[in-house]
Protein backbone atom coordinates (compact mmCIF):
# COMPACT_ATOMS: atom_id res chain seq x y z
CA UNK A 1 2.77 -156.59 156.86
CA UNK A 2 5.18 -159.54 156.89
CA UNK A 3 4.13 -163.09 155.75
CA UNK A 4 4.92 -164.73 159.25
CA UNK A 5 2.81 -162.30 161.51
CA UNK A 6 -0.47 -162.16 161.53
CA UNK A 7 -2.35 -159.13 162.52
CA UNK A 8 -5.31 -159.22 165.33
CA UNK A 9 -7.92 -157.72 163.55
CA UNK A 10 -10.56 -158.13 166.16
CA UNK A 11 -8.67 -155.45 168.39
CA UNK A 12 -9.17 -153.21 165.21
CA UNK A 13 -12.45 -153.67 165.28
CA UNK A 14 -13.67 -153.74 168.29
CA UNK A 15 -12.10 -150.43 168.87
CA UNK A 16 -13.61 -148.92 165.82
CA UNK A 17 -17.19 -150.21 166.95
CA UNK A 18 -17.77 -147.11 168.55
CA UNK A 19 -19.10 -144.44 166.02
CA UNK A 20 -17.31 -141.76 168.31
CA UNK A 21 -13.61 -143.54 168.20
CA UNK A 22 -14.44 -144.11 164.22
CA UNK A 23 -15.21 -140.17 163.88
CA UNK A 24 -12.06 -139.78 165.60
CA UNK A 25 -9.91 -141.80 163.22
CA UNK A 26 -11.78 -139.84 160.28
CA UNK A 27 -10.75 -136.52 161.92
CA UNK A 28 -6.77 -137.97 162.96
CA UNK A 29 -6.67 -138.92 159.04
CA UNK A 30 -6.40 -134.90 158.15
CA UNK A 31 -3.43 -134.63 160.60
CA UNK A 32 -2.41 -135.19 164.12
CA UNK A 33 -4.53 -133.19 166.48
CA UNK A 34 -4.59 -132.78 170.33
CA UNK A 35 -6.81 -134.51 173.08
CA UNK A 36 -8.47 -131.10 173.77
CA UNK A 37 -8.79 -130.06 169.96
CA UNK A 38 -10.43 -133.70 169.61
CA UNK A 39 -12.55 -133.79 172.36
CA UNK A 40 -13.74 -130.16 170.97
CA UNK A 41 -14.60 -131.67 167.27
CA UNK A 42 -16.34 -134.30 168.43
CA UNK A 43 -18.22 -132.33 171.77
CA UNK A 44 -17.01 -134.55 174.10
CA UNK A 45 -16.25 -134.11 177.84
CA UNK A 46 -12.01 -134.38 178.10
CA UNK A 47 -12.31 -137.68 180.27
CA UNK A 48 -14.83 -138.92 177.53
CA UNK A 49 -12.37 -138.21 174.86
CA UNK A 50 -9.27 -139.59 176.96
CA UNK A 51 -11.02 -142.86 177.35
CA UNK A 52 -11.87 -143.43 173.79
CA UNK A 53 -7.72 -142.39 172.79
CA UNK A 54 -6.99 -144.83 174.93
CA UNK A 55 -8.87 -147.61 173.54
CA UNK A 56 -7.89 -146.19 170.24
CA UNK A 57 -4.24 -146.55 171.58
CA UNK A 58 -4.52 -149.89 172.98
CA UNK A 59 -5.95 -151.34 169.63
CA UNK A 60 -2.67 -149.74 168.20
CA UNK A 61 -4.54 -147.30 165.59
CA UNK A 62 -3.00 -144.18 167.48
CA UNK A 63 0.24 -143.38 168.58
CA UNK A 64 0.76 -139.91 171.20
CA UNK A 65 3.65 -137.56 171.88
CA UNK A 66 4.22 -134.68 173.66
CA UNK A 67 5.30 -131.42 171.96
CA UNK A 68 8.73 -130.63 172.70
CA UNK A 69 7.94 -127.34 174.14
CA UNK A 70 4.95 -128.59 176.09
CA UNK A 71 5.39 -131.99 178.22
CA UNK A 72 2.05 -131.69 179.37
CA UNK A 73 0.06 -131.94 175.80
CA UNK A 74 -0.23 -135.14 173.83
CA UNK A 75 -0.72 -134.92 170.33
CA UNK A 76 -2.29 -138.11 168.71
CA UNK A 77 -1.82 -139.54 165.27
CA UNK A 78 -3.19 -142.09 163.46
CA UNK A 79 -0.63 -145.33 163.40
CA UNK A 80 -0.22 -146.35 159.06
CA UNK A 81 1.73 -149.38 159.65
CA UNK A 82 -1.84 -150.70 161.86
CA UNK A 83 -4.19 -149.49 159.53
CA UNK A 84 -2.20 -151.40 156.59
CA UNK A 85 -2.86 -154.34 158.73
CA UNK A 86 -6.36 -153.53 158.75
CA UNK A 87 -6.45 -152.69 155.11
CA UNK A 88 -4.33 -155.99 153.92
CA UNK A 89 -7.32 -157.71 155.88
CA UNK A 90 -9.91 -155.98 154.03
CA UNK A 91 -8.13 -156.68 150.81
CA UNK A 92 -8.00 -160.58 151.34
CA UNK A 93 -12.06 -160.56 152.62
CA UNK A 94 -13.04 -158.29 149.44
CA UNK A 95 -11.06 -160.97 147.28
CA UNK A 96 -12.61 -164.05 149.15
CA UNK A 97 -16.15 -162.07 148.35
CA UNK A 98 -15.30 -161.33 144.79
CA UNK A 99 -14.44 -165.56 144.31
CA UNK A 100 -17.37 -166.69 145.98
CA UNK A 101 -19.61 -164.21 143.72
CA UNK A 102 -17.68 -165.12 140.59
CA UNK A 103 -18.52 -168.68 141.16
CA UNK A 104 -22.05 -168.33 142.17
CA UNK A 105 -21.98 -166.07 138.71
CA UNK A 106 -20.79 -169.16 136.87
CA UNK A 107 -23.23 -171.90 138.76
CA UNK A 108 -26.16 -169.76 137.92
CA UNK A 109 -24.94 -169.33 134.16
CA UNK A 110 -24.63 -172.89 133.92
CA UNK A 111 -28.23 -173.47 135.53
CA UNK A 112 -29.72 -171.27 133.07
CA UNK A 113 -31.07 -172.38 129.80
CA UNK A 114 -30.05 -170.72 126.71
C-alpha cells in the first residue's frame, strides 16, 4: 500500500460481515474456483452465490475472468493487493492495541505497592 492512499476499510468489512461471503474468501484462499463450484461448497442457490461475488467484487476482495476456452464461465480469485490493504489495517489496530495495553501495564505497575 502506498503512503499517500488510504484504503476504505469499511467496504472490506462490510462485505466480509456476512459469514457466507467470509466462508467464501476462506475457500478462494486455496485457489481460484468457479461461481458454480462455489455456490456448490457453500450449498447455495447460483443467484444466492452470484449476489454475494458481487458484493465480494464490489468491495474489491475478488477479481473474475473467463476461461479462455469458455466465455461463458467466470472463475473468481481472491484480490492480494486488497487484502494487504486490509491486513496493513489490521497491523496498525493490533499495534495501537499492543501501546494502549503496554501503558495500562505500566500505570498499573506504578499503582501497585511493592
Amino acid at each position: 500500500m502506498s503512503p499517500r492512499r488510504k484504503p476504505d476499510v469499511d467496504a472490506l468489512f462490510a462485505a466480509l460481515a456476512d459469514p457466507m461471503r467470509r466462508r467464501a474468501v476462506e475457500i478462494l484462499g486455496k485457489g481460484p474456483r468457479r461461481a458454480g463450484e462455489l455456490a456448490g461448497q457453500l450449498g447455495l442457490a447460483a443467484p444466492t452465490m452470484s449476489r454475494h461475488l458481487k458484493e465480494l467484487k464490489a468491495a474489491g476482495l475478488v477479481v473474475d475472468h473467463h476461461p479462455e476456452n469458455d466465455a461463458r464461465v467466470r472463475v473468481y480469485a481472491l484480490n492480494s493487493p486488497r487484502l494487504a490493504d486490509l491486513k496493513d489495517w489490521l497491523a496498525k489496530a493490533e499495534q495501537g492495541w499492543t501501546q494502549q495495553l503496554g501503558a495500562f501495564a505500566a500505570h498499573v505497575a506504578r499503582r501497585t505497592p511493592t
